[in-house]
C-alpha atoms as a PDB file:
ATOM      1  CA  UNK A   1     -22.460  12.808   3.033  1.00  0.00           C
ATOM      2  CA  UNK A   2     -18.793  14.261   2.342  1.00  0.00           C
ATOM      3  CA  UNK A   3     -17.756  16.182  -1.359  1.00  0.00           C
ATOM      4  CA  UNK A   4     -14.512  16.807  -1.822  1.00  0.00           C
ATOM      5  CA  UNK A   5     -14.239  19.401  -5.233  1.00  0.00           C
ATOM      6  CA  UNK A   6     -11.288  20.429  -6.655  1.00  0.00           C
ATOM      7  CA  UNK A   7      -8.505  20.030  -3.201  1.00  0.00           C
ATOM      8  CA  UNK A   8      -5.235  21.407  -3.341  1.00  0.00           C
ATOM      9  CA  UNK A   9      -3.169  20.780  -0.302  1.00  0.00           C
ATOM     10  CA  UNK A  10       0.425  22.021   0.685  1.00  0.00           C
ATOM     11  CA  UNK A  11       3.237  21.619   2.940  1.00  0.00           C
ATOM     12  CA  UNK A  12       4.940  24.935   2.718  1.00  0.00           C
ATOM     13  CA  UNK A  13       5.856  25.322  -0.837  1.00  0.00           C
ATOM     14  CA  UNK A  14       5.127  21.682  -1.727  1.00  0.00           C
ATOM     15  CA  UNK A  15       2.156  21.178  -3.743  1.00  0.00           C
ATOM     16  CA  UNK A  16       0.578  17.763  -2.538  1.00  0.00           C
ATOM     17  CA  UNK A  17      -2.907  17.368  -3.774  1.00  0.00           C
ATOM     18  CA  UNK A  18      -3.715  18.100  -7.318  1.00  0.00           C
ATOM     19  CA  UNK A  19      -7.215  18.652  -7.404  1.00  0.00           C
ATOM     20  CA  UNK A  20      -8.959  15.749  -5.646  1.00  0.00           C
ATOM     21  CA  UNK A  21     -12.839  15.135  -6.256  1.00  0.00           C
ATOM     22  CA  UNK A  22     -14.021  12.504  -4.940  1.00  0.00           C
ATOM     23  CA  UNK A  23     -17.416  11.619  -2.764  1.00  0.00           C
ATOM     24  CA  UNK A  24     -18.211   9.517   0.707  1.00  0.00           C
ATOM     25  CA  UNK A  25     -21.711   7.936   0.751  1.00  0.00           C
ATOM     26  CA  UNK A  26     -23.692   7.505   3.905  1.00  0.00           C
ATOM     27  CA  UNK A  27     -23.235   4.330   5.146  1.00  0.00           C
ATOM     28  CA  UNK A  28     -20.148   3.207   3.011  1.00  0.00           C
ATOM     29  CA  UNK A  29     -17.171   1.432   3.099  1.00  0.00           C
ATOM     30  CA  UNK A  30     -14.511   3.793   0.791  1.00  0.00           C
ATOM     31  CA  UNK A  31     -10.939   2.609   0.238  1.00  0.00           C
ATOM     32  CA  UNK A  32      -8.356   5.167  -0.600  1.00  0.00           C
ATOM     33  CA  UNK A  33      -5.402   3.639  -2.345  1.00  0.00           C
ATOM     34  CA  UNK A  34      -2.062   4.624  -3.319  1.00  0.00           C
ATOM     35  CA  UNK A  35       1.467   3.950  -3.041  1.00  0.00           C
ATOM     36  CA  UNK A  36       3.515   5.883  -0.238  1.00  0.00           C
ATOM     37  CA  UNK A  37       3.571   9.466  -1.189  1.00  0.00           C
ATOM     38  CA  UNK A  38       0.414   9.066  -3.166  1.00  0.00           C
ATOM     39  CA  UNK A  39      -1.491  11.801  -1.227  1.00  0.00           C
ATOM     40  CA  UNK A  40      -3.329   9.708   0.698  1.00  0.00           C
ATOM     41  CA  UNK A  41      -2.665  10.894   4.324  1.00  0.00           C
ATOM     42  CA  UNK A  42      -2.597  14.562   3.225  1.00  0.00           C
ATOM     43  CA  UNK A  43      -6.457  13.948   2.146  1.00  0.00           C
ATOM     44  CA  UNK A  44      -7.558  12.574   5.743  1.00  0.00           C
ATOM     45  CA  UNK A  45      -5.203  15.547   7.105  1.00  0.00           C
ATOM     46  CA  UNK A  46      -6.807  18.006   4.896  1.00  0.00           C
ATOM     47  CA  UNK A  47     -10.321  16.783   5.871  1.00  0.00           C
ATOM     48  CA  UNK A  48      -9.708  17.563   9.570  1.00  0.00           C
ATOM     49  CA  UNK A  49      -8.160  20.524   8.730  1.00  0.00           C
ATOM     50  CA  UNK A  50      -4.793  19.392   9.880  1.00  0.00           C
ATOM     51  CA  UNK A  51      -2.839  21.030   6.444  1.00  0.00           C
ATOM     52  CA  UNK A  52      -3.275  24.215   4.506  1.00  0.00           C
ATOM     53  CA  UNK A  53      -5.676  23.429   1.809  1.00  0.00           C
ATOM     54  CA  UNK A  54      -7.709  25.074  -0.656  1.00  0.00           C
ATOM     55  CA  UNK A  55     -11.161  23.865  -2.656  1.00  0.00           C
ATOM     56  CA  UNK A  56     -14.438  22.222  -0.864  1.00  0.00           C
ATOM     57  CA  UNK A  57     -15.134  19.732   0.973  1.00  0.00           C
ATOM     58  CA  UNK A  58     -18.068  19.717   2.463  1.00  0.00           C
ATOM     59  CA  UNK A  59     -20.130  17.865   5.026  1.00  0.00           C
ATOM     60  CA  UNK A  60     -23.771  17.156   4.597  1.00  0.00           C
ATOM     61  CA  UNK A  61     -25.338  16.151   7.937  1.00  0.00           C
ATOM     62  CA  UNK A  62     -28.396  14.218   8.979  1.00  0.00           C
ATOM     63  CA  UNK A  63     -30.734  17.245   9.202  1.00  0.00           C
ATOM     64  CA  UNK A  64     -29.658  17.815   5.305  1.00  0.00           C
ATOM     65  CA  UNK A  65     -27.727  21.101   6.105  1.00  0.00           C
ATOM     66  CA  UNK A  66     -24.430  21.441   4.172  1.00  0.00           C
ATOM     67  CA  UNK A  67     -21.614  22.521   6.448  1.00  0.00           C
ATOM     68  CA  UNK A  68     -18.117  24.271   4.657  1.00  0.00           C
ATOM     69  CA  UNK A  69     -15.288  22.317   6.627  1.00  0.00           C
ATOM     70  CA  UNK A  70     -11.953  23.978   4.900  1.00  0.00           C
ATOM     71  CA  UNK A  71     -11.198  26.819   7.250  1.00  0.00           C
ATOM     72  CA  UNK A  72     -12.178  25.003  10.456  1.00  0.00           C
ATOM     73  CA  UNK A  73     -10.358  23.860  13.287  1.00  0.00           C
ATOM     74  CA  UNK A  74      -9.932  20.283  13.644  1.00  0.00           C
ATOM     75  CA  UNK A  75     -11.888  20.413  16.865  1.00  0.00           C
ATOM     76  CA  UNK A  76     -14.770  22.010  15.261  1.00  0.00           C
ATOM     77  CA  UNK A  77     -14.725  19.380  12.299  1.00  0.00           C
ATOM     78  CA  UNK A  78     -15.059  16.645  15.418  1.00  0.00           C
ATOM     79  CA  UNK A  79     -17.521  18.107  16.871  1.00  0.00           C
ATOM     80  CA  UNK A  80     -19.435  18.132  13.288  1.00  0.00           C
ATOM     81  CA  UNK A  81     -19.823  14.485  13.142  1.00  0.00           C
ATOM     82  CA  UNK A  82     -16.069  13.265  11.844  1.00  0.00           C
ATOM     83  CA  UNK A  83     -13.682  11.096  13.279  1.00  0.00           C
ATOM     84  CA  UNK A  84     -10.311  10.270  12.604  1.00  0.00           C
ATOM     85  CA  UNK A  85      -7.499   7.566  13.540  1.00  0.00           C
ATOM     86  CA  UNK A  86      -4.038   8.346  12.235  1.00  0.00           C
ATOM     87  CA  UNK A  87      -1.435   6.395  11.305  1.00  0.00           C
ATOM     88  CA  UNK A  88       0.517   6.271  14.226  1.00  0.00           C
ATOM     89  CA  UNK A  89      -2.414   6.194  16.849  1.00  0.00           C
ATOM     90  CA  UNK A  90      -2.027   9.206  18.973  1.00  0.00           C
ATOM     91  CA  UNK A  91      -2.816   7.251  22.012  1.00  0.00           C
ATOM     92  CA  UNK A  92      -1.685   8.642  25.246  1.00  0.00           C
ATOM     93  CA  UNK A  93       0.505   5.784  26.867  1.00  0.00           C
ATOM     94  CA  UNK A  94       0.398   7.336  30.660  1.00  0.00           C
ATOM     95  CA  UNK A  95      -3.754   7.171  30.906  1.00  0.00           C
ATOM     96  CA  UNK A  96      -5.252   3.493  31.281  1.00  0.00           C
ATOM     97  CA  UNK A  97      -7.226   2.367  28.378  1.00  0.00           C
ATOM     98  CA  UNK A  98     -10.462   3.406  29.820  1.00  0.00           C
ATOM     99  CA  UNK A  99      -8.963   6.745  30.642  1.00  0.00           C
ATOM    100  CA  UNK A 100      -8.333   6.813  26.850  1.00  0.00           C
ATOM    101  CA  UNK A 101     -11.667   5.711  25.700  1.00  0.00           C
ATOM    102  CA  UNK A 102     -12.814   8.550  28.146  1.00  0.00           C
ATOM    103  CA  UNK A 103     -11.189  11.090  26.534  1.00  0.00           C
ATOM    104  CA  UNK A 104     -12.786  10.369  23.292  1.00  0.00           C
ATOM    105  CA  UNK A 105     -16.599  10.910  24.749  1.00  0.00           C
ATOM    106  CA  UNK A 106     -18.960  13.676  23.244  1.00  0.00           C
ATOM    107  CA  UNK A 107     -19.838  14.905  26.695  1.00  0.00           C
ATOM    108  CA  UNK A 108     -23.119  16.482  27.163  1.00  0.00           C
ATOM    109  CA  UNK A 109     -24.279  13.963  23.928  1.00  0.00           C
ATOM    110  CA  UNK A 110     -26.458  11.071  24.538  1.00  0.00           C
ATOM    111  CA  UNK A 111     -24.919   8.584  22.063  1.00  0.00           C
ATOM    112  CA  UNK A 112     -27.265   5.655  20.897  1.00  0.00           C
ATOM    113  CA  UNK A 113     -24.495   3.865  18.939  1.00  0.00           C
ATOM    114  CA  UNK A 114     -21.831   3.437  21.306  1.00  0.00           C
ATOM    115  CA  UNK A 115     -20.706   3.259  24.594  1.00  0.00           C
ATOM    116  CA  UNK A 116     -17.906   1.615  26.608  1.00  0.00           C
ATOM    117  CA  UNK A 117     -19.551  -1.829  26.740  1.00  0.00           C
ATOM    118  CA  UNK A 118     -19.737  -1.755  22.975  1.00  0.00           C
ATOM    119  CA  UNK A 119     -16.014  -1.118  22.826  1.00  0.00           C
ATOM    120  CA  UNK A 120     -15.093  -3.849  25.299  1.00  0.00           C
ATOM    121  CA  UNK A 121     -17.382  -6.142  23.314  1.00  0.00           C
ATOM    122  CA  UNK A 122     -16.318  -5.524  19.738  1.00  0.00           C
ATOM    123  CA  UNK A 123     -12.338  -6.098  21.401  1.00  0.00           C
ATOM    124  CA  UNK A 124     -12.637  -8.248  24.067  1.00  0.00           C
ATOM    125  CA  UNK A 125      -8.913  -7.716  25.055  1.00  0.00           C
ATOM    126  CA  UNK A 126      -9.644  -4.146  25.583  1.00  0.00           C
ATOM    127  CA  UNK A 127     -11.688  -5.229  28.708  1.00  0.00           C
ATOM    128  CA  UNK A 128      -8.765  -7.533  30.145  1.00  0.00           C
ATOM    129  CA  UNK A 129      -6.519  -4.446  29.871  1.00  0.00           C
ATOM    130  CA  UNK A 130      -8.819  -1.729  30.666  1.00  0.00           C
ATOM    131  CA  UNK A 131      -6.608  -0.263  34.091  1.00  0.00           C
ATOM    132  CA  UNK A 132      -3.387  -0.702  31.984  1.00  0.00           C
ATOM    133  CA  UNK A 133      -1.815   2.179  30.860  1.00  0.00           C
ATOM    134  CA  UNK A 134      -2.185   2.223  26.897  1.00  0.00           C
ATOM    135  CA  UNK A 135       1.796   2.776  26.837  1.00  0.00           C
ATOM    136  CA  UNK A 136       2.626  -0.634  27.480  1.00  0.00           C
ATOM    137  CA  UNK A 137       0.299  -2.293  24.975  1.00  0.00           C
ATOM    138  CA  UNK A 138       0.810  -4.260  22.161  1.00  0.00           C
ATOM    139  CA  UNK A 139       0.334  -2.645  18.168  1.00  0.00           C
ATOM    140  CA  UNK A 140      -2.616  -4.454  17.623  1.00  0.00           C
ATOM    141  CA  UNK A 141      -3.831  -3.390  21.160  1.00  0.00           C
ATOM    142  CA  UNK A 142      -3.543   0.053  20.506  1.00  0.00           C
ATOM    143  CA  UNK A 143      -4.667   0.234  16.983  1.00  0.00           C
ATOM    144  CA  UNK A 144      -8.017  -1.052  19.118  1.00  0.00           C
ATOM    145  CA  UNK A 145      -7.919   1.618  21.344  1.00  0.00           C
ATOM    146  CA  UNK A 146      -7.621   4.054  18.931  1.00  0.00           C
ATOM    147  CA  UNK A 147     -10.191   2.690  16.629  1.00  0.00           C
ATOM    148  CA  UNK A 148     -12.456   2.575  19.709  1.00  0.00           C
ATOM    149  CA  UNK A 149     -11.462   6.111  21.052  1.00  0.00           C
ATOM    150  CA  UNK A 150     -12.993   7.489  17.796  1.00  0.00           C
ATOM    151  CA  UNK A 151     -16.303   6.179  18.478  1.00  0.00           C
ATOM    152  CA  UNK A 152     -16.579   7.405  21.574  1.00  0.00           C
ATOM    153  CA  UNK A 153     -16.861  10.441  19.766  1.00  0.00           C
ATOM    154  CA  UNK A 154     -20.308   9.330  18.286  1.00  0.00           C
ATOM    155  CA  UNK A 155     -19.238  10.069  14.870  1.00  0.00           C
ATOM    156  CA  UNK A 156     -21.318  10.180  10.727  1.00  0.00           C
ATOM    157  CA  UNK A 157     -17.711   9.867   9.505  1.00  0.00           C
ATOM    158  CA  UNK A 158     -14.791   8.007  10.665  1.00  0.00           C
ATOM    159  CA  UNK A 159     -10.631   8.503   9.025  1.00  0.00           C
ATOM    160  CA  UNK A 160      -8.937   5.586   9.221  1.00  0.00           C
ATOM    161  CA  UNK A 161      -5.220   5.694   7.864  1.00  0.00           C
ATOM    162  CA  UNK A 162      -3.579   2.679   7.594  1.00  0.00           C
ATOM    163  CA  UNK A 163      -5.525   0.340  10.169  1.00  0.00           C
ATOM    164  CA  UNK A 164      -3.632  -2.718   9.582  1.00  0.00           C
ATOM    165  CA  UNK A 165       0.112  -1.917   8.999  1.00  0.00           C
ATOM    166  CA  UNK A 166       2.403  -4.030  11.029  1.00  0.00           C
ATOM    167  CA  UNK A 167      -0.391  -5.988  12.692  1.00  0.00           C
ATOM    168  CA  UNK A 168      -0.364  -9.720  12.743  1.00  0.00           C
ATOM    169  CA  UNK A 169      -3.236 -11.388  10.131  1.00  0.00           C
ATOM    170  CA  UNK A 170      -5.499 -12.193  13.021  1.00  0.00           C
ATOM    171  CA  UNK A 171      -5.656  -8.733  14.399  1.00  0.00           C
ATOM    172  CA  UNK A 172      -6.231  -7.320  10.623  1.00  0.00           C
ATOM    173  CA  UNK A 173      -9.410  -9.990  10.492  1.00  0.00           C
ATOM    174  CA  UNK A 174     -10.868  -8.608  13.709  1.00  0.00           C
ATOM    175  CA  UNK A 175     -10.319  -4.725  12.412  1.00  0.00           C
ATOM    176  CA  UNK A 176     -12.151  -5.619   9.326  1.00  0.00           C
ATOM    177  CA  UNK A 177     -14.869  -6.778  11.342  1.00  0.00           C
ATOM    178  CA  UNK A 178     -14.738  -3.553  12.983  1.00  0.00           C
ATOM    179  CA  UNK A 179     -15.018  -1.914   9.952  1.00  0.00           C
ATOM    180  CA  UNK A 180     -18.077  -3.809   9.177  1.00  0.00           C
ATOM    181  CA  UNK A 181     -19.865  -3.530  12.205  1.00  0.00           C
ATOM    182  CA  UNK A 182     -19.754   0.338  11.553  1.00  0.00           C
ATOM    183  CA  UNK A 183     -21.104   0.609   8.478  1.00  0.00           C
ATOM    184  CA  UNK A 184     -23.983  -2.112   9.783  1.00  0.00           C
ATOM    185  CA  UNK A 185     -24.449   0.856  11.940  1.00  0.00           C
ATOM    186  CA  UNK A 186     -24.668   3.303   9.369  1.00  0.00           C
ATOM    187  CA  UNK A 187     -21.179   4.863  10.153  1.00  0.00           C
ATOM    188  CA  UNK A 188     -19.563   5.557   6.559  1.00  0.00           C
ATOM    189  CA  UNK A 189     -15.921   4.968   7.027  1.00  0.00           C
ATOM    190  CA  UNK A 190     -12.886   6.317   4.745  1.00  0.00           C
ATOM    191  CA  UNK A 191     -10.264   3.423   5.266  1.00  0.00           C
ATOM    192  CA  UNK A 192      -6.801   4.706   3.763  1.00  0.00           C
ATOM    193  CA  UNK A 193      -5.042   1.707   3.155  1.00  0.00           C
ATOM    194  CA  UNK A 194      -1.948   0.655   1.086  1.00  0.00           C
ATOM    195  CA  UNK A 195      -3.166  -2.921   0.714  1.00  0.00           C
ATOM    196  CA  UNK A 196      -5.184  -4.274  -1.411  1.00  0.00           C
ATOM    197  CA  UNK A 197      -6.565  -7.192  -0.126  1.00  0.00           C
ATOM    198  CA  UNK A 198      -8.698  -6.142   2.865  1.00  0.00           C
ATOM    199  CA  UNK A 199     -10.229  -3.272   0.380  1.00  0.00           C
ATOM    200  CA  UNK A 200     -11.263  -5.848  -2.029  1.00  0.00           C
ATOM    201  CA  UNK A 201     -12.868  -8.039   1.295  1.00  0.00           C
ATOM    202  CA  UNK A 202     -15.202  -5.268   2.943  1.00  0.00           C
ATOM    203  CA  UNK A 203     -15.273  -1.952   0.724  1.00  0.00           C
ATOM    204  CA  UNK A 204     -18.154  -1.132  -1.507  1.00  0.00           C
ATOM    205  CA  UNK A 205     -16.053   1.449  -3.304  1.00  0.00           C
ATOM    206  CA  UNK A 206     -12.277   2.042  -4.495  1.00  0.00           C
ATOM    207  CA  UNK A 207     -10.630   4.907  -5.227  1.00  0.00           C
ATOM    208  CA  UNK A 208      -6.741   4.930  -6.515  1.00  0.00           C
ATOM    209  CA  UNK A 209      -4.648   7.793  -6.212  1.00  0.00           C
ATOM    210  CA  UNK A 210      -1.165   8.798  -7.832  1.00  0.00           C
ATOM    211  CA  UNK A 211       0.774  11.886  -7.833  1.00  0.00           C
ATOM    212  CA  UNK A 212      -1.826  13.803  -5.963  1.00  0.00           C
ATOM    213  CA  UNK A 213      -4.745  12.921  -7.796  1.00  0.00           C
ATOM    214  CA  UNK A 214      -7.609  10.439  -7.904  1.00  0.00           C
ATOM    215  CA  UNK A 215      -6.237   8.009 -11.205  1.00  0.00           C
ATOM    216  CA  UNK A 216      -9.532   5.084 -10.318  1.00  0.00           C
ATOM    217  CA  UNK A 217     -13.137   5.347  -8.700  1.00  0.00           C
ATOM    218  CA  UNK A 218     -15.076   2.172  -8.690  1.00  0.00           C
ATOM    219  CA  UNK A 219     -16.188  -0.874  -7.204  1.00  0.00           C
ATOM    220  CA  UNK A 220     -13.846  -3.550  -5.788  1.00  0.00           C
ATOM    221  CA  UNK A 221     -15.092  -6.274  -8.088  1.00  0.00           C
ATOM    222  CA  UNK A 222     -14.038  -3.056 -10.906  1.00  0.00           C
ATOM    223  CA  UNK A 223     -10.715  -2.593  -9.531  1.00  0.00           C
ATOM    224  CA  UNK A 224      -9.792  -6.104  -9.464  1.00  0.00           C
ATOM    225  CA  UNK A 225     -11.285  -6.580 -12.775  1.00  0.00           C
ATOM    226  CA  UNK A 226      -8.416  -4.157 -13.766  1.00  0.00           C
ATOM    227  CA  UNK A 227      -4.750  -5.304 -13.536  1.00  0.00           C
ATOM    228  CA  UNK A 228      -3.353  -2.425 -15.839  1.00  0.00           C
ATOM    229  CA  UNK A 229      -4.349   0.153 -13.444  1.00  0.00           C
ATOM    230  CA  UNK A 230      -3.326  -2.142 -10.451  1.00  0.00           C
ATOM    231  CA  UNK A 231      -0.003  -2.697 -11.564  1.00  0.00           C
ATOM    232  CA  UNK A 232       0.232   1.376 -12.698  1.00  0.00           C
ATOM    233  CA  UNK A 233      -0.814   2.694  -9.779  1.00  0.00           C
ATOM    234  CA  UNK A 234      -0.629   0.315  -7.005  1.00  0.00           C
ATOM    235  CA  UNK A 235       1.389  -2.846  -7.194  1.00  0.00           C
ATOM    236  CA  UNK A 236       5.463  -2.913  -6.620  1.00  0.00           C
END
């Protein structure tokens, strides 16, 4: 559903991404892996057109049409079907977490995957803190709320970068399940991740990356098959 061909991104005169090619299936789980400073950020950026890029990456959507999205405005590339959760959440810490979830809706859409109640359901703590204001949450609190916020949305596509850092193991156990309840839902989801062991759990594809490039594209049963590239390209 998304081709990437041949990306270049860059921050000013800094040449980032090398040429990236890589794919996103409908309905799949894809880990992006890397070390810090492996380009992996600068791809999600550069697929909601939030760096200067150059190449393709385009979106094919469920009526088959192929849609150009380098060019576009991040708002436009929401409103084509993709959403994204950044690293450091972007929540807004003065609105309750309702008011956030709020602010994620496609108004004028009538979603059939997900609503509030699906939200509050999938994260019951959500509910118990939905008239807080999301400022005075906890991390693994607000990495819900963000996760959830992009739903709201309705989207084919959902960015995740780094879902799990500095969350406690039984918060990372209930965002996997997250990330499994979407693609039951046939939302494909690119999880950008620095660890290896939830992409091994719940993704049905791997892709390493290293110096700006993609160095590994296979299965997760593939990539830990293969400790030369792991310990190359990945490992401390």
């Amino acid at each position: 559903m998304l081709r990437i061909d041949q990306l270049h991104a860059y921050y000013g005169k800094s040449h980032v991404l090398h040429g990236v090619q890589f794919n996103v299936r409908k309905g799949e789980i894809l880990a992006l892996l890397g070390r810090n400073g492996s380009g992996r950020s600068t791809t999600a950026k550069a697929i909601l057109g939030l760096v200067d890029c150059q190449g393709d990456i385009v979106l094919t959507r469920a009526d088959g049409q192929e849609v150009k999205l380098v060019g576009k405005k991040p708002y436009e590339i929401a409103h084509l079907g993709i959403g994204y959760v950044p690293e450091n959440r972007d929540i807004f810490p003065k609105l309750t977490v309702h008011q956030n979830l709020m602010l994620g809706e496609k108004r004028g859409h009538q979603s059939t995957r997900w609503s509030f109640e699906d939200s509050y359901r999938l994260f019951p703590r959500l509910r118990e803190r939905q008239h807080t204001e999301a400022g005075v949450l906890s991390g693994g609190e607000q990495q819900m709320l963000a996760l959830c916020r992009a739903l709201m949305g309705d989207p084919d596509l959902v960015v995740i970068d780094e879902p799990t850092e500095g969350l406690a193991p039984k918060i990372v156990e209930q965002v996997g399940e997250f990330l499994l309840t979407l693609r039951e839902r046939g939302v494909s989801v690119l999880l950008i991740e620095q660890k290896l062991t939830i992409a091994l759990e719940i993704a049905d594809r791997c892709l390493l990356m290293g110096h700006g490039s993609i160095v590994f594209d296979g299965s997760a049963q593939e990539l830990k098959a293969n400790a030369a590239i792991r310990k190359e390209w990945l490992e401390v």
